[in-house]
N, C-alpha and C. Protein backbone atom coordinates (compact mmCIF):
# COMPACT_ATOMS: atom_id res chain seq x y z
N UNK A 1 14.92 11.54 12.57
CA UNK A 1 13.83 10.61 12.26
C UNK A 1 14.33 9.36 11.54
N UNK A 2 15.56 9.10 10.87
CA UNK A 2 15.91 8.33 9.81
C UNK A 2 16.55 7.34 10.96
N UNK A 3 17.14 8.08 12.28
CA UNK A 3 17.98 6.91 12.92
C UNK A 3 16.94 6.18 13.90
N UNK A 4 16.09 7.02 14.11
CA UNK A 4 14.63 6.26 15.06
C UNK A 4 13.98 5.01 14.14
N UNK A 5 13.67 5.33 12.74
CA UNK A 5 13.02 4.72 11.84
C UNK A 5 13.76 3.59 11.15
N UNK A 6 15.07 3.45 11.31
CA UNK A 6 16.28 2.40 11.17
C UNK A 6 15.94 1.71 12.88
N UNK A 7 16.08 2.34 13.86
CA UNK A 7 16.56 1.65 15.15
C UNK A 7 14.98 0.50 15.19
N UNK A 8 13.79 1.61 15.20
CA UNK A 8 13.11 0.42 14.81
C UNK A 8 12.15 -0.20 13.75
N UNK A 9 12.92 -0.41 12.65
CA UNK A 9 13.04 -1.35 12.09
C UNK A 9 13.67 -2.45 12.89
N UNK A 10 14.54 -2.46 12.98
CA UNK A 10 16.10 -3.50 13.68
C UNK A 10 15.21 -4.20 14.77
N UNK A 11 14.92 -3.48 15.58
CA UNK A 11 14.36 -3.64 16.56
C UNK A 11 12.85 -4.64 16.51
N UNK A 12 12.01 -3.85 15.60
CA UNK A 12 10.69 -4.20 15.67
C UNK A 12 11.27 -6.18 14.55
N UNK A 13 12.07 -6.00 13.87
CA UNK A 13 12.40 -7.50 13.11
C UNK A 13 12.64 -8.49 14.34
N UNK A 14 13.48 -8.50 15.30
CA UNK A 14 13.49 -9.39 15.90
C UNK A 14 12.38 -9.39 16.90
N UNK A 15 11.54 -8.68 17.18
CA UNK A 15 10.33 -9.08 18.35
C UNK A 15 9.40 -9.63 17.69
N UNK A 16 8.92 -9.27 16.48
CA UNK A 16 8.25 -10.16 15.29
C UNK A 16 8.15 -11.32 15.32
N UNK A 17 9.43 -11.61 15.16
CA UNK A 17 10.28 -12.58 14.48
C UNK A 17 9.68 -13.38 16.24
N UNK A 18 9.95 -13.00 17.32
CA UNK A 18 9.68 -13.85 18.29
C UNK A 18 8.68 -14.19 18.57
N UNK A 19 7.59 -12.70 18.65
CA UNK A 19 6.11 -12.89 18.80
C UNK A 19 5.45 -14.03 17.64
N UNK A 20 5.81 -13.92 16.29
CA UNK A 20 5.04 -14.64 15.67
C UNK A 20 6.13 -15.32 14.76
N UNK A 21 6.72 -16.84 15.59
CA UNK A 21 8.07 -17.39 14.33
C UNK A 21 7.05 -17.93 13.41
N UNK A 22 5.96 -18.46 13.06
CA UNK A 22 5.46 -19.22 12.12
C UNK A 22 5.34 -18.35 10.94
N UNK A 23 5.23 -16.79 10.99
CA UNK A 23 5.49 -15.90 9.64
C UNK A 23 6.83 -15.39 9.66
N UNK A 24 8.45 -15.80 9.94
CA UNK A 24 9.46 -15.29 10.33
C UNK A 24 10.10 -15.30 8.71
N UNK A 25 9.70 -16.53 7.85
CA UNK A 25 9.71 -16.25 6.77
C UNK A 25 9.12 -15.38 5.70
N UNK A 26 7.92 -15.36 6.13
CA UNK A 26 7.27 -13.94 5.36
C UNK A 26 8.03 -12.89 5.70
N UNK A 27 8.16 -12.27 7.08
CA UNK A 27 8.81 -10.98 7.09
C UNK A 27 10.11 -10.37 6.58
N UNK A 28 11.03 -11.61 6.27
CA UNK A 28 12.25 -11.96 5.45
C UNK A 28 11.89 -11.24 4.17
N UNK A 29 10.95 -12.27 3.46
CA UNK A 29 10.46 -11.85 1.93
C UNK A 29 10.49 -10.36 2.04
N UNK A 30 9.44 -9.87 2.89
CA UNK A 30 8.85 -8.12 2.89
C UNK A 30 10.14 -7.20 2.57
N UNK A 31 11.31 -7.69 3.42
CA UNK A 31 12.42 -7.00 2.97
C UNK A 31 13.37 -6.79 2.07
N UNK A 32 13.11 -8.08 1.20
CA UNK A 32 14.02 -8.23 0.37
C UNK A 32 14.18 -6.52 -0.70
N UNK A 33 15.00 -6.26 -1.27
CA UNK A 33 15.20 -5.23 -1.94
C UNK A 33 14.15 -4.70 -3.38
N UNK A 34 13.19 -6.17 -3.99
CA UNK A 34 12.40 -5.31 -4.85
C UNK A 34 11.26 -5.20 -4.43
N UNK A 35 11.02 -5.43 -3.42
CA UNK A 35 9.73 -4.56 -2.53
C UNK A 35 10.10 -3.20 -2.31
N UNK A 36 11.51 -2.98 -2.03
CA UNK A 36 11.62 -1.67 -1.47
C UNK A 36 11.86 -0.91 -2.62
N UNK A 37 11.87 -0.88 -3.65
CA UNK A 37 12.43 -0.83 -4.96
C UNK A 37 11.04 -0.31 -5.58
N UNK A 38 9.89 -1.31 -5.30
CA UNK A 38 8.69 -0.48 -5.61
C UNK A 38 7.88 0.64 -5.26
N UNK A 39 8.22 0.49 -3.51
CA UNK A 39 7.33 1.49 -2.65
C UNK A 39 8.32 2.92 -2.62
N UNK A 40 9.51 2.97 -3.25
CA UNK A 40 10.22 3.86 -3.16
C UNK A 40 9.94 4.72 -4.83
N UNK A 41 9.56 3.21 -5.25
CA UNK A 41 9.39 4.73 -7.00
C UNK A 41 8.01 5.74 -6.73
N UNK A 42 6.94 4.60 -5.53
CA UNK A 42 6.01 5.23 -5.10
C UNK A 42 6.38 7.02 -4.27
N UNK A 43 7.37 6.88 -3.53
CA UNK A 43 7.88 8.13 -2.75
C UNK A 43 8.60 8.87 -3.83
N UNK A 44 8.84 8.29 -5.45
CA UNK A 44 9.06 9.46 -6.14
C UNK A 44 8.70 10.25 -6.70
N UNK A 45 7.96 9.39 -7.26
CA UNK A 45 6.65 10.22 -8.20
C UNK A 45 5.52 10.94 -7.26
N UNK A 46 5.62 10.87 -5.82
CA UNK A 46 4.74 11.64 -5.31
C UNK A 46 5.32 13.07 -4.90
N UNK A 47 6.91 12.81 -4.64
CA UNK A 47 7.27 13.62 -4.18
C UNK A 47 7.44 15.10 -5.81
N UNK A 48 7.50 14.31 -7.21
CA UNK A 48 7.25 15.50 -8.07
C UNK A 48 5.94 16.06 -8.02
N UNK A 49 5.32 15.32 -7.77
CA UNK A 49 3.88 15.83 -7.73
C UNK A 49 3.42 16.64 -7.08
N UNK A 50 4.36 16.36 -5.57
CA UNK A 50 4.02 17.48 -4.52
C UNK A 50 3.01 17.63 -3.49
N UNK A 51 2.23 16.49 -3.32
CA UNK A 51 1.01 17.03 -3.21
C UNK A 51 0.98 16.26 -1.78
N UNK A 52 0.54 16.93 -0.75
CA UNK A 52 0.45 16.53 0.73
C UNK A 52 -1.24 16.01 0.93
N UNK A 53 -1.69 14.82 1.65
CA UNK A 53 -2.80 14.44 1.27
C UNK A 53 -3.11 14.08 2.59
N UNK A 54 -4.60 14.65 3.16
CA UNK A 54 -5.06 14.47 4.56
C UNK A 54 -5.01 13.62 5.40
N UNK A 55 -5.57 12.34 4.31
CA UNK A 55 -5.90 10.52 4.68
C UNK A 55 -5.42 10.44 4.13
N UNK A 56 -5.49 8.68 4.30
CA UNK A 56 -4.84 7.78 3.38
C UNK A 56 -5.23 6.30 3.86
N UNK A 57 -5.57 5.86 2.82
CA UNK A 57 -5.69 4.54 2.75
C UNK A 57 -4.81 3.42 2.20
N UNK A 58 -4.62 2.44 2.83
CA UNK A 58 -3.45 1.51 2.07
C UNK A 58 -4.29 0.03 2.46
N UNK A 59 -4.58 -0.18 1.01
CA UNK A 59 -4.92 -1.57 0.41
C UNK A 59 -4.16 -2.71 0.64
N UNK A 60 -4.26 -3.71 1.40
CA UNK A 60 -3.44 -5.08 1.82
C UNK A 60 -2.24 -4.72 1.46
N UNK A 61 -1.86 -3.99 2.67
CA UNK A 61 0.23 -3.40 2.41
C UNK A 61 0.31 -4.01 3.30
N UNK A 62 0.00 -5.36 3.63
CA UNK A 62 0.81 -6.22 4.37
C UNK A 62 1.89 -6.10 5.44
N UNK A 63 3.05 -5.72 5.68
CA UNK A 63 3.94 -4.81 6.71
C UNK A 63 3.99 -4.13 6.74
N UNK A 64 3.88 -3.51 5.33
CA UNK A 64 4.16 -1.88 5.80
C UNK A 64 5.43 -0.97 5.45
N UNK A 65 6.04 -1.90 5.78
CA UNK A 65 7.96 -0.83 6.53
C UNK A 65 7.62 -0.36 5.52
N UNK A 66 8.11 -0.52 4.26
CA UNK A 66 8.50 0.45 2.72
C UNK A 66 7.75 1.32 2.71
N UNK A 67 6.47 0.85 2.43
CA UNK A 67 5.73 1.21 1.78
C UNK A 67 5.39 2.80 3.29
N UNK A 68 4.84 2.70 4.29
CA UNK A 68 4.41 3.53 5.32
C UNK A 68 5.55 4.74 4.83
N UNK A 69 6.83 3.90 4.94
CA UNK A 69 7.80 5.17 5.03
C UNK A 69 8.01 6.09 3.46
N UNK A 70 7.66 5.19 2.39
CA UNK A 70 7.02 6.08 1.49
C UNK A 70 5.94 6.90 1.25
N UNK A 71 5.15 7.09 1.80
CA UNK A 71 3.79 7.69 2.37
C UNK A 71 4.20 8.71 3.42
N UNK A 72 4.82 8.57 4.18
CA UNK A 72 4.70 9.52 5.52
C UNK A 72 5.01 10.35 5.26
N UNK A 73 5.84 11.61 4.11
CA UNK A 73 5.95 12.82 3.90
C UNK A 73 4.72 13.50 2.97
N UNK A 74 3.89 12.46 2.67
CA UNK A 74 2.78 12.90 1.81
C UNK A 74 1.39 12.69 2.10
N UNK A 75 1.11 12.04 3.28
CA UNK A 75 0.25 12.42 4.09
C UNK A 75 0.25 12.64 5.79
N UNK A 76 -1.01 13.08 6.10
CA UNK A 76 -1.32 13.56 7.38
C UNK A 76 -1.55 12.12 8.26
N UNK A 77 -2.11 11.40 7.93
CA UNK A 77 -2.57 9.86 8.57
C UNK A 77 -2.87 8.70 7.37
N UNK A 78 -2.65 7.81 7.98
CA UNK A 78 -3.05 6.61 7.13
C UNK A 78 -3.12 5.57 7.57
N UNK A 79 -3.96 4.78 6.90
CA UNK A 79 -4.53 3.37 7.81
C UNK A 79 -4.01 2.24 6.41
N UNK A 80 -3.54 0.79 7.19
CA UNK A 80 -3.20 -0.41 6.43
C UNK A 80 -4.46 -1.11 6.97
N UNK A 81 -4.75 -1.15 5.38
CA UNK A 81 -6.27 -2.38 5.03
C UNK A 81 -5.98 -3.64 5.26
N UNK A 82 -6.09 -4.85 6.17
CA UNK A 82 -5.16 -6.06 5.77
C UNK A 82 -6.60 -6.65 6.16
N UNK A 83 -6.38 -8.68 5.36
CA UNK A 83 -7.33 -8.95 6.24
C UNK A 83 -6.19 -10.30 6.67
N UNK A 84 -5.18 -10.30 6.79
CA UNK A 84 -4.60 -11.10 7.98
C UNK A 84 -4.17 -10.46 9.01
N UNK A 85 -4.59 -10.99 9.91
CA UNK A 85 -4.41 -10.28 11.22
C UNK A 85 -3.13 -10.22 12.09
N UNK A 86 -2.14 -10.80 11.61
CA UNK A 86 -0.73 -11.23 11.88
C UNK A 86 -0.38 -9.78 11.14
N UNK A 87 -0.79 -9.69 10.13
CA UNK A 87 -0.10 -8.40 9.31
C UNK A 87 -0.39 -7.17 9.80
N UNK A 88 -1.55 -6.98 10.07
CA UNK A 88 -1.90 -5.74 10.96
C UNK A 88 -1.56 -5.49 11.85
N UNK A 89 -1.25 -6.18 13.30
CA UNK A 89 -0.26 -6.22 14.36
C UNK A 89 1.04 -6.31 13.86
N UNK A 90 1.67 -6.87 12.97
CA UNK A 90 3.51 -6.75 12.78
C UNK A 90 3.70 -4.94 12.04
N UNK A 91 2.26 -4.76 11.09
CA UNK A 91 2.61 -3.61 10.17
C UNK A 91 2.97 -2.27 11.53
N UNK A 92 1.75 -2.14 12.71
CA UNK A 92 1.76 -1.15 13.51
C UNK A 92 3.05 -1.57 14.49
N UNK A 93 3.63 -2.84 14.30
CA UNK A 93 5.20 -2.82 15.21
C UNK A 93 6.14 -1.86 14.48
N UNK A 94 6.45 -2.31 13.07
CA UNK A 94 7.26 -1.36 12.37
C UNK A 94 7.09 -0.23 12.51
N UNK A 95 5.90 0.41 12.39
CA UNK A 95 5.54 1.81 12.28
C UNK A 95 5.52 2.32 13.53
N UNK A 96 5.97 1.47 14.55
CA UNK A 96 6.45 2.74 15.97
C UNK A 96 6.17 3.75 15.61
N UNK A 97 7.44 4.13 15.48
CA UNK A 97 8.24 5.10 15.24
C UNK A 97 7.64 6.79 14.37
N UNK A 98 6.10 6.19 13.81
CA UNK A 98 5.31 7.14 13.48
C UNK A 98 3.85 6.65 14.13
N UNK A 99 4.08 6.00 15.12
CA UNK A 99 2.16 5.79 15.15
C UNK A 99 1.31 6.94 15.96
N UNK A 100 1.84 8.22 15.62
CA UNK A 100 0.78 9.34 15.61
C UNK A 100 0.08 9.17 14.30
N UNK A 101 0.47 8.70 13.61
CA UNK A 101 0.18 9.14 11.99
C UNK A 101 -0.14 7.89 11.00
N UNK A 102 0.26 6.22 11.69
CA UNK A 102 0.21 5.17 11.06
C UNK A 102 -1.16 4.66 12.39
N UNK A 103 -1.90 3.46 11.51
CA UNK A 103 -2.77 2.46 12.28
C UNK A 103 -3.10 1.47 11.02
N UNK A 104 -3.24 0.01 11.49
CA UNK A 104 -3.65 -0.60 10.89
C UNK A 104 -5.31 -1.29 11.07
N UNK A 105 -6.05 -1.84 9.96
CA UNK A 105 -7.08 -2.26 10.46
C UNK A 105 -7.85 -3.47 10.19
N UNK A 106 -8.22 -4.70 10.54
CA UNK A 106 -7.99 -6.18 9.66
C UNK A 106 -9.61 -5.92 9.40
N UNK A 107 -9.45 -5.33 7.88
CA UNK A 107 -11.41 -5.22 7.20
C UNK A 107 -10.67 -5.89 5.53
N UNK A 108 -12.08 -6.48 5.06
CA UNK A 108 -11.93 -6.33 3.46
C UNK A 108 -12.55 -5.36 2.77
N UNK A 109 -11.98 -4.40 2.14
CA UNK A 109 -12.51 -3.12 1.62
C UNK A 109 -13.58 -3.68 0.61
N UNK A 110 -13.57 -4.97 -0.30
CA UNK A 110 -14.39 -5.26 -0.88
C UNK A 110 -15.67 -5.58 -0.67
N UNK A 111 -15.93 -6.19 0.83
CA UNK A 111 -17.29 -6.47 1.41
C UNK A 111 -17.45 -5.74 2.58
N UNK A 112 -16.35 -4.98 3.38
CA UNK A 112 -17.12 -3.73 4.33
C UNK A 112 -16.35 -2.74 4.15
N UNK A 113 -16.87 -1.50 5.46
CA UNK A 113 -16.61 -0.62 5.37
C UNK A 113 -15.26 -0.21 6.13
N UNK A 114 -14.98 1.03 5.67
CA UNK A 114 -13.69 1.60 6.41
C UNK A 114 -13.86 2.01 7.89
N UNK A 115 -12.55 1.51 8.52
CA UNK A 115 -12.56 2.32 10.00
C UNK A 115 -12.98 3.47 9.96
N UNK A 116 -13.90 3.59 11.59
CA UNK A 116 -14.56 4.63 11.85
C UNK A 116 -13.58 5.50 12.25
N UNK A 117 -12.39 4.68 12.97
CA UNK A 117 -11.27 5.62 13.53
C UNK A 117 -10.56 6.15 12.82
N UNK A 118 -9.98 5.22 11.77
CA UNK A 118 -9.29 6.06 10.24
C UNK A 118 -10.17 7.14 9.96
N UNK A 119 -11.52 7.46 9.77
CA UNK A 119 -12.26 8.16 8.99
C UNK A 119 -12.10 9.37 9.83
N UNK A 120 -12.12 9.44 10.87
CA UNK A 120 -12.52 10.21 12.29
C UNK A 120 -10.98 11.37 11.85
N UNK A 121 -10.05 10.95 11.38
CA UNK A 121 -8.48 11.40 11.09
C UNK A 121 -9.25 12.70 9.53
N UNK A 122 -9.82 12.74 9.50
CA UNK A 122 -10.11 13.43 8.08
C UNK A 122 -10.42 12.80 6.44
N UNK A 123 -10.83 13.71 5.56
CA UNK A 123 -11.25 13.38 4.51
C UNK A 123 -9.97 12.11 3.59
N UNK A 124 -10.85 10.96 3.63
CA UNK A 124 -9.46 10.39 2.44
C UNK A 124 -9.47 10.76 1.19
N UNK A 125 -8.29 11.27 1.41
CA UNK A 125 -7.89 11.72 -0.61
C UNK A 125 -6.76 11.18 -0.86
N UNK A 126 -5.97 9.65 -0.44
CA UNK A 126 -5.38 9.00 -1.20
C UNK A 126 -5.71 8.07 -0.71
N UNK A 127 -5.72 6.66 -1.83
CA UNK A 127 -6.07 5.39 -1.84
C UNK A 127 -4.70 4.91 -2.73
N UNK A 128 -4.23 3.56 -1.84
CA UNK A 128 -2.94 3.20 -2.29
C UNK A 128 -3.14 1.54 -2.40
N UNK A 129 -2.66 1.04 -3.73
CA UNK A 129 -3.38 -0.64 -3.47
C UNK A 129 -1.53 -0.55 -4.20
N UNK A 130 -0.33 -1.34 -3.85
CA UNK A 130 0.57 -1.49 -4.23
C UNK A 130 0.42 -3.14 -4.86
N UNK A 131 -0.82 -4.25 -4.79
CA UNK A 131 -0.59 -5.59 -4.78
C UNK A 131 -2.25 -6.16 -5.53
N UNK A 132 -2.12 -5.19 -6.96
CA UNK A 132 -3.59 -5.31 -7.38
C UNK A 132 -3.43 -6.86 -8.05
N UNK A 133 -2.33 -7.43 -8.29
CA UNK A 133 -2.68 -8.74 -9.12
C UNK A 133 -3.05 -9.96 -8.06
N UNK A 134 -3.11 -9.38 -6.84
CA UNK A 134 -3.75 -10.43 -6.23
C UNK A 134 -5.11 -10.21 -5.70
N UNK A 135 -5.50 -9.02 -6.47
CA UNK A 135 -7.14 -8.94 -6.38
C UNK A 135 -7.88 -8.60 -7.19
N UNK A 136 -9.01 -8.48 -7.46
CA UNK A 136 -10.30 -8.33 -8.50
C UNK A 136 -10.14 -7.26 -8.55
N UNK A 137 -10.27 -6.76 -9.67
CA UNK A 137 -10.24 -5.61 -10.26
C UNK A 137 -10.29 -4.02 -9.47
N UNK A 138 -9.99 -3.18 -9.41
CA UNK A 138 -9.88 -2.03 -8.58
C UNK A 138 -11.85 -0.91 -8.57
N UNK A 139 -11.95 -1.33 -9.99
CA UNK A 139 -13.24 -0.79 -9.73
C UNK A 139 -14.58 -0.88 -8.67
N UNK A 140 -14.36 -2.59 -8.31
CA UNK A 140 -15.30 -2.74 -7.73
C UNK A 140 -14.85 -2.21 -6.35
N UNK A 141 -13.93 -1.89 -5.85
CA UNK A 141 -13.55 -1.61 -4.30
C UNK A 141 -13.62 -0.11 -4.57
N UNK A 142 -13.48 0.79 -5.44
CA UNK A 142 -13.48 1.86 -5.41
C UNK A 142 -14.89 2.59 -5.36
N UNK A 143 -15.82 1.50 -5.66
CA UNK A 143 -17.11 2.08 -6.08
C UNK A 143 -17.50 2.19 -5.13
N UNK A 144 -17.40 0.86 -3.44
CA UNK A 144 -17.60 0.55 -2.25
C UNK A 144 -17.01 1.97 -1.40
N UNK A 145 -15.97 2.21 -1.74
CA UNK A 145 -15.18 3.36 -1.25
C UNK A 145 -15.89 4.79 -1.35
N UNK A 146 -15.93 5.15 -2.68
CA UNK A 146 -16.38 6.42 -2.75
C UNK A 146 -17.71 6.50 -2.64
N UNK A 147 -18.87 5.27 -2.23
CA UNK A 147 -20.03 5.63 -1.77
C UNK A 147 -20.07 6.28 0.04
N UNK A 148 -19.07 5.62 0.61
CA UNK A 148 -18.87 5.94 1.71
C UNK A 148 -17.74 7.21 1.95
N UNK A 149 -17.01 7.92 1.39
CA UNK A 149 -16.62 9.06 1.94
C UNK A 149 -17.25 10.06 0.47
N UNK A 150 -17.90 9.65 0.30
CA UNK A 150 -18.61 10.79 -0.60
C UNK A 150 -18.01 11.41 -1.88
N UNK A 151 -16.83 10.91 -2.07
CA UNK A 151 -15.59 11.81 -2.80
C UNK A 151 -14.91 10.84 -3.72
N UNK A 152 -13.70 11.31 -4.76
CA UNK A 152 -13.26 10.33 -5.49
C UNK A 152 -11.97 11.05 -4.84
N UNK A 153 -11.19 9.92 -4.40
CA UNK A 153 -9.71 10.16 -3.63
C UNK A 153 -8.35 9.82 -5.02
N UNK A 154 -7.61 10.57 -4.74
CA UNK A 154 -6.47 10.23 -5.90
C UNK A 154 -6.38 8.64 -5.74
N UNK A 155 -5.74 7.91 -6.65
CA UNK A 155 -5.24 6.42 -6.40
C UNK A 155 -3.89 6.44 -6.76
N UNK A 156 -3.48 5.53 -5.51
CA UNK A 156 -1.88 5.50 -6.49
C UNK A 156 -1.62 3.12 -6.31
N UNK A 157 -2.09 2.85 -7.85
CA UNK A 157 -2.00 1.50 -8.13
C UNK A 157 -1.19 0.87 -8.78
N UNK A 158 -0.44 -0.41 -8.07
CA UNK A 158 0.92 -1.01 -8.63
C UNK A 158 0.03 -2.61 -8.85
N UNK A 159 0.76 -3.20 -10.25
CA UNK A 159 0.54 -4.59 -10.72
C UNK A 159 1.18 -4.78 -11.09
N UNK A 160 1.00 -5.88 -12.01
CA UNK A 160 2.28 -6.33 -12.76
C UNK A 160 1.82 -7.63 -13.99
N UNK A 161 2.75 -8.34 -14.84
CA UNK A 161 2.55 -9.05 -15.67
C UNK A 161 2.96 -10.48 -15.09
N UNK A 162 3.78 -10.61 -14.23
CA UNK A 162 4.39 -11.81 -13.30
C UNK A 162 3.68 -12.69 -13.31
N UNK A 163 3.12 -13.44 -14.01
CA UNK A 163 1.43 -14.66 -13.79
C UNK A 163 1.79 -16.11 -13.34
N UNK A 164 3.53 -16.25 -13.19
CA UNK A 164 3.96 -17.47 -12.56
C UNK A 164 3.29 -18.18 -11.25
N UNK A 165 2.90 -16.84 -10.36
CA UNK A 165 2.55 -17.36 -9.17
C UNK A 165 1.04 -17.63 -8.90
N UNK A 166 1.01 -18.49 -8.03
CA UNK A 166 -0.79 -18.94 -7.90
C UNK A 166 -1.51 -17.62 -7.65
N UNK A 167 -0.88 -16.97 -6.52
CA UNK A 167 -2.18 -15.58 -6.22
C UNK A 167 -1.62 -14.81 -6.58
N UNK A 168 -0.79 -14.47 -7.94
CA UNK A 168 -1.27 -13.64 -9.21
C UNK A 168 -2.64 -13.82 -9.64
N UNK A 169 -3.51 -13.39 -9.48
CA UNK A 169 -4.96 -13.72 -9.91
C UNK A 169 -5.64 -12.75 -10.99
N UNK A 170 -4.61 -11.35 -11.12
CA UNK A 170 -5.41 -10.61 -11.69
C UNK A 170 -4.19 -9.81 -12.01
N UNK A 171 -3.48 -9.94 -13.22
CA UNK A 171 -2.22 -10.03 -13.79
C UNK A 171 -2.71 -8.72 -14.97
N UNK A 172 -1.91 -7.55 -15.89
CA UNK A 172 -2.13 -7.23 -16.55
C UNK A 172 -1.01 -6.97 -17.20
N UNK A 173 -1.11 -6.84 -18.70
CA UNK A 173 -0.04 -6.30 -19.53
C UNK A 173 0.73 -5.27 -19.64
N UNK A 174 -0.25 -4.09 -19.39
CA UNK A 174 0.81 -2.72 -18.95
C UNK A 174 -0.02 -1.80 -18.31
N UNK A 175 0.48 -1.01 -17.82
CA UNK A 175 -0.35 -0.15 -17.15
C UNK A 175 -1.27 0.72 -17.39
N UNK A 176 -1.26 0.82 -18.95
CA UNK A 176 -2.94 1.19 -19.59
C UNK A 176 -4.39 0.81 -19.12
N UNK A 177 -3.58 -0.73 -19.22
CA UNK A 177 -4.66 -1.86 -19.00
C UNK A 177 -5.20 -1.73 -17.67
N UNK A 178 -4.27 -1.56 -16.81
CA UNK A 178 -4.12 -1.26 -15.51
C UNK A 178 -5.47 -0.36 -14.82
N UNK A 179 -4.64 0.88 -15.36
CA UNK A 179 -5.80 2.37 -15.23
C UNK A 179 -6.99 1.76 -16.21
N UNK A 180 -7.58 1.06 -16.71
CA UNK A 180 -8.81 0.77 -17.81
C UNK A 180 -9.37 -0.24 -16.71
N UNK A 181 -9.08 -0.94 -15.96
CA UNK A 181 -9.83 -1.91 -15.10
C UNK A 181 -9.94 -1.73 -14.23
N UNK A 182 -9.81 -0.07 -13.54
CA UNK A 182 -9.84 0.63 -12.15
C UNK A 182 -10.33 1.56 -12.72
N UNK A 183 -10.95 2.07 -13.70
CA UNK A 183 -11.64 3.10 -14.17
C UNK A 183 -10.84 4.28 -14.09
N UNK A 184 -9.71 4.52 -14.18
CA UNK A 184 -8.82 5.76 -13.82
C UNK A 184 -8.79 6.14 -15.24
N UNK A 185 -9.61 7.38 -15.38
CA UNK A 185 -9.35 8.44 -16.58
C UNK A 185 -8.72 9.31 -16.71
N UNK A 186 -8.29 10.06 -15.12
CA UNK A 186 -7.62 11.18 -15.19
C UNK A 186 -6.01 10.55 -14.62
N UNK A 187 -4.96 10.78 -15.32
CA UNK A 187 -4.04 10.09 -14.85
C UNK A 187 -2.92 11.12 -14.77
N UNK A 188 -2.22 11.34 -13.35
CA UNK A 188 -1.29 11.84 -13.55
C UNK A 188 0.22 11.46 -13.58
N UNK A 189 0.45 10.03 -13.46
CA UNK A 189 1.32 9.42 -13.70
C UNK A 189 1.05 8.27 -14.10
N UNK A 190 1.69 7.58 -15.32
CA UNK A 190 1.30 6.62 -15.68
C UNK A 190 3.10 5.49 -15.96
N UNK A 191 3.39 4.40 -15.71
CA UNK A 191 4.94 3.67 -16.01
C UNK A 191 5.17 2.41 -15.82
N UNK A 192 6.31 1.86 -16.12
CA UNK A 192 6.89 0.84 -15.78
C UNK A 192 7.88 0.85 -15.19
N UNK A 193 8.00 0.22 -14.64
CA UNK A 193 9.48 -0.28 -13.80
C UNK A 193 10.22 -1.82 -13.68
N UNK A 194 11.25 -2.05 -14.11
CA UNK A 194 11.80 -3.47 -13.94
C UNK A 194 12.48 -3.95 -12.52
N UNK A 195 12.12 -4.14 -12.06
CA UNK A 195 12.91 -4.45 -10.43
C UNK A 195 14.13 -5.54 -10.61
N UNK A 196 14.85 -5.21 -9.67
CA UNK A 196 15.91 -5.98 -9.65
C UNK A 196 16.17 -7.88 -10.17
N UNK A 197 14.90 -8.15 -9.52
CA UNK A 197 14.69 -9.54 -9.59
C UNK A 197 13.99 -10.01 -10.56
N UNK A 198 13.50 -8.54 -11.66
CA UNK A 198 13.58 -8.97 -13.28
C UNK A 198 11.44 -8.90 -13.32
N UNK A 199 11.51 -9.02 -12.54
CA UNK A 199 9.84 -8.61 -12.27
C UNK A 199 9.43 -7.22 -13.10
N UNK A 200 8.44 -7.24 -14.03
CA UNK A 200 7.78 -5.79 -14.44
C UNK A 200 7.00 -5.18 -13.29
N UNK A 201 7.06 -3.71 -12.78
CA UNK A 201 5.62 -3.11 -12.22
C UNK A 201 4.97 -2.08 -12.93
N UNK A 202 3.97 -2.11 -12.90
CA UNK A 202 3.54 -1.09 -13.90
C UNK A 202 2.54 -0.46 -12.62
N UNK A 203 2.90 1.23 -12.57
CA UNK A 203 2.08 2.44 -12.11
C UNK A 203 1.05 3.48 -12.42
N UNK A 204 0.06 3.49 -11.63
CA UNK A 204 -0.85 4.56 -12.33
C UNK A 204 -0.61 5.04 -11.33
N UNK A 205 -1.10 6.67 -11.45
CA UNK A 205 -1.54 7.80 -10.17
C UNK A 205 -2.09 8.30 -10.74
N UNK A 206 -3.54 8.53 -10.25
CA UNK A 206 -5.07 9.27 -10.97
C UNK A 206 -6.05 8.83 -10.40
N UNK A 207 -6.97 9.18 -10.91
CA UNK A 207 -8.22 9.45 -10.15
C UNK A 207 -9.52 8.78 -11.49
C-alpha cells in the first residue's frame, strides 16, 4: 500500500499540476514538510488512542495527501469538506489509491448540510478541522453538525497563534483556548507542537 500511495502521489502531482497550472503553486505549498509534520502528529495521537472510527469528516483539508493518509488506518470512510472546488477534485486525485474509502464534497458545513452520500457510508464519529484559524469558531459548525446526525462525534482540532497572515482570522493562544471556543469539555488529548518552520500548532482531541 505504501508503494501504490507514493506511486500516486508522484503521479497524481504532475496531472494536477497539468489539469489545473493556475493552482500549481498551491499544490507545492500543500507539500512542503510542516504540513506533513502536522497531519502526522494527527496519525499519532490517534494511533495511542486506538480507536477505529466508522465516518469521518474532514473540515476544509484542502488536498488532502497528509492529512487522508493520516486518517486511513482510523477510519472506515471519510469525506473532505472544501468549498473550493479545484480542491475537491485535486484532493480525490491524490486519494486514488484509497477511493473505496476517501470522497470529497464542495459544501460549507457552516450554512449547509452534509453529503447524503458521505452519510449513506455510516454514523460520523470523527470530525477533523486541521485549519481552525481560518474560521469562526468551531462551535457554531458543530452545533449545525450534531443537529443533523443526531450524535456528538469525537473532534480532532488543529490552530495556531501565527496571526501574521491575512486569513488567520481566528488565531488562539494555546490550546485551552482552543477546546473553550469549540466547546470541547471532554478532552482526550490536549498539545503543542512547533513545526519546522517555527510555526506553533496547538491540538485538541475530544468531544
Amino acid at each position: 500500500m505504501e508503494a501504490e500511495r507514493l506511486a500516486c502521489w508522484f503521479n497524481s502531482l504532475t496531472l494536477c499540476k497539468e489539469r489545473y497550472p493556475f493552482v500549481a503553486d498551491r499544490i507545492d505549498v500543500s507539500l512542503i514538510l510542516p504540513h506533513a509534520e502536522g497531519k502526522l502528529w494527527i496519525k499519532e495521537q490517534l494511533d495511542e488512542l486506538g480507536i477505529i472510527f466508522e465516518n469521518t469528516a474532514i473540515v476544509g483539508g484542502w488536498f488532502c495527501q497528509y492529512l487522508a493518509y493520516a486518517l486511513s488506518n482510523h477510519t472506515e470512510y471519510m469525506c473532505n469538506y472544501e468549498i473550493d472546488p479545484y480542491a475537491v477534485e485535486i484532493s480525490k486525485t491524490f486519494n486514488r489509491y484509497q477511493s473505496d474509502k476517501f470522497t470529497s464534497s464542495e459544501k460549507d458545513l457552516n450554512i449547509q448540510d452534509m453529503c447524503s452520500q458521505h452519510l449513506s457510508h455510516g454514523n460520523i464519529e470523527l470530525l477533523v478541522n486541521t485549519s481552525c484559524e481560518h474560521m469562526f469558531p468551531m462551535r457554531h459548525m458543530r452545533k449545525r453538525v450534531e443537529e443533523q446526525i443526531e450524535d456528538v462525534p469525537m473532534y480532532v482540532l488543529q490552530s495556531t497563534d501565527e496571526d501574521k497572515y491575512d486569513d488567520h482570522i481566528n488565531c488562539v493562544r494555546d490550546p485551552e483556548e482552543l477546546a473553550d471556543q469549540s466547546s470541547i469539555s471532554h478532552i482526550y488529548y490536549s498539545g503543542t507542537k512547533t513545526l519546522s518552520n517555527g510555526m506553533k500548532r496547538f491540538m485538541v482531541i475530544g468531544k
